[in-house]
Protein backbone atom coordinates (compact mmCIF):
# COMPACT_ATOMS: atom_id res chain seq x y z
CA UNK A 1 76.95 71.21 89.60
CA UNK A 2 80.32 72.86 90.42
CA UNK A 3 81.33 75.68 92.59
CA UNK A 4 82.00 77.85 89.33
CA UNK A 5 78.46 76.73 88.22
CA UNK A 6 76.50 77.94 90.56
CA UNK A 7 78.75 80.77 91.59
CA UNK A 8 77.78 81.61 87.05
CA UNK A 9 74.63 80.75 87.36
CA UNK A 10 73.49 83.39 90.30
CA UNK A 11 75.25 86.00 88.69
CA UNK A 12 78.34 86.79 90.69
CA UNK A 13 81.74 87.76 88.70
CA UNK A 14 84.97 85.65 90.41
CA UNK A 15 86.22 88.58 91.72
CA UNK A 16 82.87 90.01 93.68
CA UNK A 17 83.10 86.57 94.85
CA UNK A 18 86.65 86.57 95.71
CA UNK A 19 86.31 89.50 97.60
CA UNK A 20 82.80 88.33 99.17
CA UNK A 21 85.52 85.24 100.48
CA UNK A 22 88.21 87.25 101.32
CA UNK A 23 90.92 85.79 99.03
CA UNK A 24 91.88 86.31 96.01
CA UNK A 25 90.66 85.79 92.60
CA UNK A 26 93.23 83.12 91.80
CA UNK A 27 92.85 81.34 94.89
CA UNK A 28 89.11 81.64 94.24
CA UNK A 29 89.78 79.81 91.01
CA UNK A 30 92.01 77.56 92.43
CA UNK A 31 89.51 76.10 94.72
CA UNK A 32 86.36 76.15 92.26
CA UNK A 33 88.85 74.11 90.21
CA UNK A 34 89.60 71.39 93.09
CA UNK A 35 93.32 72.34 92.70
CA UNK A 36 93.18 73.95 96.46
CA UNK A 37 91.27 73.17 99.67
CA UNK A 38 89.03 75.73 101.18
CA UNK A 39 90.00 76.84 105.39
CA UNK A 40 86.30 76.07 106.84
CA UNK A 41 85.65 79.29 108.06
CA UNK A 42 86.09 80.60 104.54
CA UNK A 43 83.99 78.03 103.05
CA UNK A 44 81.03 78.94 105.14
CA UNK A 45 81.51 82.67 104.53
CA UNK A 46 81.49 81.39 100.53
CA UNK A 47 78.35 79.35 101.14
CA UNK A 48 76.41 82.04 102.79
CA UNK A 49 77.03 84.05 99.83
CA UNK A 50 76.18 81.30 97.17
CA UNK A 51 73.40 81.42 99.93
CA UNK A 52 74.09 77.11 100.37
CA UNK A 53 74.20 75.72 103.35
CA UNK A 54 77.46 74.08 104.63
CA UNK A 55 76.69 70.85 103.11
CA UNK A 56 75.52 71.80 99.93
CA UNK A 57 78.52 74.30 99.34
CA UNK A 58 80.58 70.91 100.41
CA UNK A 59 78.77 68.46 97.86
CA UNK A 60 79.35 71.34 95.17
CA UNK A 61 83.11 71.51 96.37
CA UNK A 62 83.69 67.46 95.93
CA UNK A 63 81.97 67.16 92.69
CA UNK A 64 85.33 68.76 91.50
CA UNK A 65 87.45 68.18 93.97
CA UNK A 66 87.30 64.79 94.96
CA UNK A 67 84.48 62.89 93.20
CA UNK A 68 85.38 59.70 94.82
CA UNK A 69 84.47 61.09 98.37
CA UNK A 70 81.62 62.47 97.52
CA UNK A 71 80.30 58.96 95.98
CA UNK A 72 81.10 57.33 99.13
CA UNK A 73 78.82 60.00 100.69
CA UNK A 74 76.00 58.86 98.67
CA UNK A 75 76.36 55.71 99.54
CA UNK A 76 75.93 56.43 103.11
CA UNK A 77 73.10 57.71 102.70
């Protein structure tokens, strides 16, 4: 499940979320979209709110992102 889906699927509008973040809606989208990297203290301000823990909101991140890292994470396992 994506960033955008679970962001959808507890409710929150982009922009409640963008401002939850700190950034803007764009940039918001940007990053649900994989097209942008989150700064780390931003993505654990957006995965308190999603109310994830670090890794999860990571796992969520890379399933758009960069699926290819997050198989090799599985793998570790």
């Amino acid at each position: 499940m994506s960033l955008n889906e679970v962001r959808k699927k507890k409710g929150i509008a982009a922009q409640k979320m963008a401002e939850r973040v700190g950034i803007t809606t764009a940039e918001l989208i940007q990053i649900e979209q994989g097209k942008r990297k989150p700064r780390l203290c931003m993505a654990q301000i957006w995965a308190n709110a999603l109310d994830l823990t670090f890794e999860e909101f990571s796992r969520h991140y890379y399933e758009i992102a960069d699926p290819a890292q997050l198989a090799d994470y599985k793998e570790d396992e």
